[in-house]
Protein backbone atom coordinates (compact mmCIF):
# COMPACT_ATOMS: atom_id res chain seq x y z
CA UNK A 1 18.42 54.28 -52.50
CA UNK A 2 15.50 51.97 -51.78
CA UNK A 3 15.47 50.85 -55.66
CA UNK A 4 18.99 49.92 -55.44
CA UNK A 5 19.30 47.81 -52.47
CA UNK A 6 15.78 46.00 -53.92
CA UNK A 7 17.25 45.54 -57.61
CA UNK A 8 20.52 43.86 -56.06
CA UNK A 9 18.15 41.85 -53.62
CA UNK A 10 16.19 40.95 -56.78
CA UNK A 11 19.50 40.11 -58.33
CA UNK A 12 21.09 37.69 -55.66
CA UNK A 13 18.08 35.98 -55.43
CA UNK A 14 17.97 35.50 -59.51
CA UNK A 15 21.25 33.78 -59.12
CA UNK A 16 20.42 31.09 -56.08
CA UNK A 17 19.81 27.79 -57.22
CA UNK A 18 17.20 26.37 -55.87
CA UNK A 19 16.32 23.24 -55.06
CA UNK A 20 14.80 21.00 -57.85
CA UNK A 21 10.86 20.16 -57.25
CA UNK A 22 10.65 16.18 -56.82
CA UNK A 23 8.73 14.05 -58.78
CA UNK A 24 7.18 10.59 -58.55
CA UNK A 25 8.24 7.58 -60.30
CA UNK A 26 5.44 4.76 -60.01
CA UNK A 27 6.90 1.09 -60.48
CA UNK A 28 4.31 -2.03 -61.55
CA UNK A 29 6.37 -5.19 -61.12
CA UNK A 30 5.47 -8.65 -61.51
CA UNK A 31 6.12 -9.59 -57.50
CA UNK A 32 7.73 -8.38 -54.48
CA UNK A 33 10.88 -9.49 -55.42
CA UNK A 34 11.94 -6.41 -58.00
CA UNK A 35 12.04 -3.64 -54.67
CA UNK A 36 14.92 -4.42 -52.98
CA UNK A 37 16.83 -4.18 -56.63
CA UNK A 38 14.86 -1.30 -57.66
CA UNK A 39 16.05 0.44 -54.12
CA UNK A 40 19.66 -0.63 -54.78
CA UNK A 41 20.03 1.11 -57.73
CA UNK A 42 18.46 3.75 -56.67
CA UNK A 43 21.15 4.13 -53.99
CA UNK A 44 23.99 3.37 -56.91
CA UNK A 45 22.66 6.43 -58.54
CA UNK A 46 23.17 8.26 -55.61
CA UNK A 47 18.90 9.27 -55.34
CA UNK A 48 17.15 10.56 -52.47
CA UNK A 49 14.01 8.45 -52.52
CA UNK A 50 11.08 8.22 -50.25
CA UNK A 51 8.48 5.15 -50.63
CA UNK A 52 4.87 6.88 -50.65
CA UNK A 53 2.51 4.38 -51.15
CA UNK A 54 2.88 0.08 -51.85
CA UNK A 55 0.05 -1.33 -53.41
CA UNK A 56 0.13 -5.25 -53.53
CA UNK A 57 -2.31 -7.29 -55.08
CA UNK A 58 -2.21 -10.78 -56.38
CA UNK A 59 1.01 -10.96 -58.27
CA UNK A 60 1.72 -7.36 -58.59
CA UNK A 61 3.40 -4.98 -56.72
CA UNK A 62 2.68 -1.04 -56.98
CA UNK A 63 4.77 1.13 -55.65
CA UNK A 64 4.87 4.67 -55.67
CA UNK A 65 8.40 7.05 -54.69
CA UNK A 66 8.88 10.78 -54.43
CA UNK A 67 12.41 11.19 -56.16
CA UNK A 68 14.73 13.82 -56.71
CA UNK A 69 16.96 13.52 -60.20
CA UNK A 70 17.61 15.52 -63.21
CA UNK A 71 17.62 12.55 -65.68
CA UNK A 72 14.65 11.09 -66.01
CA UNK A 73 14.28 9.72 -69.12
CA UNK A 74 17.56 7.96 -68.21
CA UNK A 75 16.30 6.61 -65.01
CA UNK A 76 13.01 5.24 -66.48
CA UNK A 77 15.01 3.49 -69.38
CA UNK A 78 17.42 1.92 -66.36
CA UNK A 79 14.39 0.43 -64.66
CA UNK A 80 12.40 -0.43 -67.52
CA UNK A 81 15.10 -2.81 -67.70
CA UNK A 82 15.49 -4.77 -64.81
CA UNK A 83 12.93 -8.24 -64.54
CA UNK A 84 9.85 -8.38 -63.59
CA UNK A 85 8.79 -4.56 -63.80
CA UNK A 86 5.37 -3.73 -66.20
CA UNK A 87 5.65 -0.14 -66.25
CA UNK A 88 7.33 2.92 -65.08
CA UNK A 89 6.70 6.38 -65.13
CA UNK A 90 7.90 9.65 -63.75
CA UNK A 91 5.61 12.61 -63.07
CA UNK A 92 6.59 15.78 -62.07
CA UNK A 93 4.96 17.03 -58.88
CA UNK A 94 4.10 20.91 -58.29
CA UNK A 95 3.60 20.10 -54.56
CA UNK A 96 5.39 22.21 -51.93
CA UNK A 97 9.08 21.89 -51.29
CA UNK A 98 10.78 20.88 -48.20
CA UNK A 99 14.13 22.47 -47.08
């Protein structure tokens, strides 16, 4: 009896999504002025963002976000595109999740 209620445990739990690991998308732009677009269409998108680290230095902005989104490559391409941004890229993080 044991062995059946653990295989459907086992089961249901199989069939849960869970929620997706974020990763980190690091932005080099140009100047401060690319954020506040970069944030906008980050909201158009409809992704949860959270700004983990700003590095400024003369004439460059860094900044670092912890993102949630299931098309990367599409998202990179998107910013990639806007003015005044160097480089992006998206890393996956193993890190813990929240709930």
């Amino acid at each position: 009896m044991t062995a059946v209620i653990v295989t459907i445990a086992l089961f249901t739990l199989d069939q849960l999504e869970l929620k997706e690991a974020p990763r980190l998308l690091v932005v080099n732009g140009e100047n401060q002025e690319f954020e506040p677009e970069l944030n906008e269409l980050l909201d158009e998108n409809g992704i949860y963002y959270t700004i983990k680290s700003r590095n400024l230095n003369k004439g460059s902005l860094d900044v670092i976000y912890e993102i949630q989104t299931d098309d990367g490559e599409g998202l990179v391409r998107e910013i990639g595109s806007l003015n005044s941004i160097f480089n992006v890229s998206i890393l996956d993080h193993d890190g813990s999740l929240r709930y």
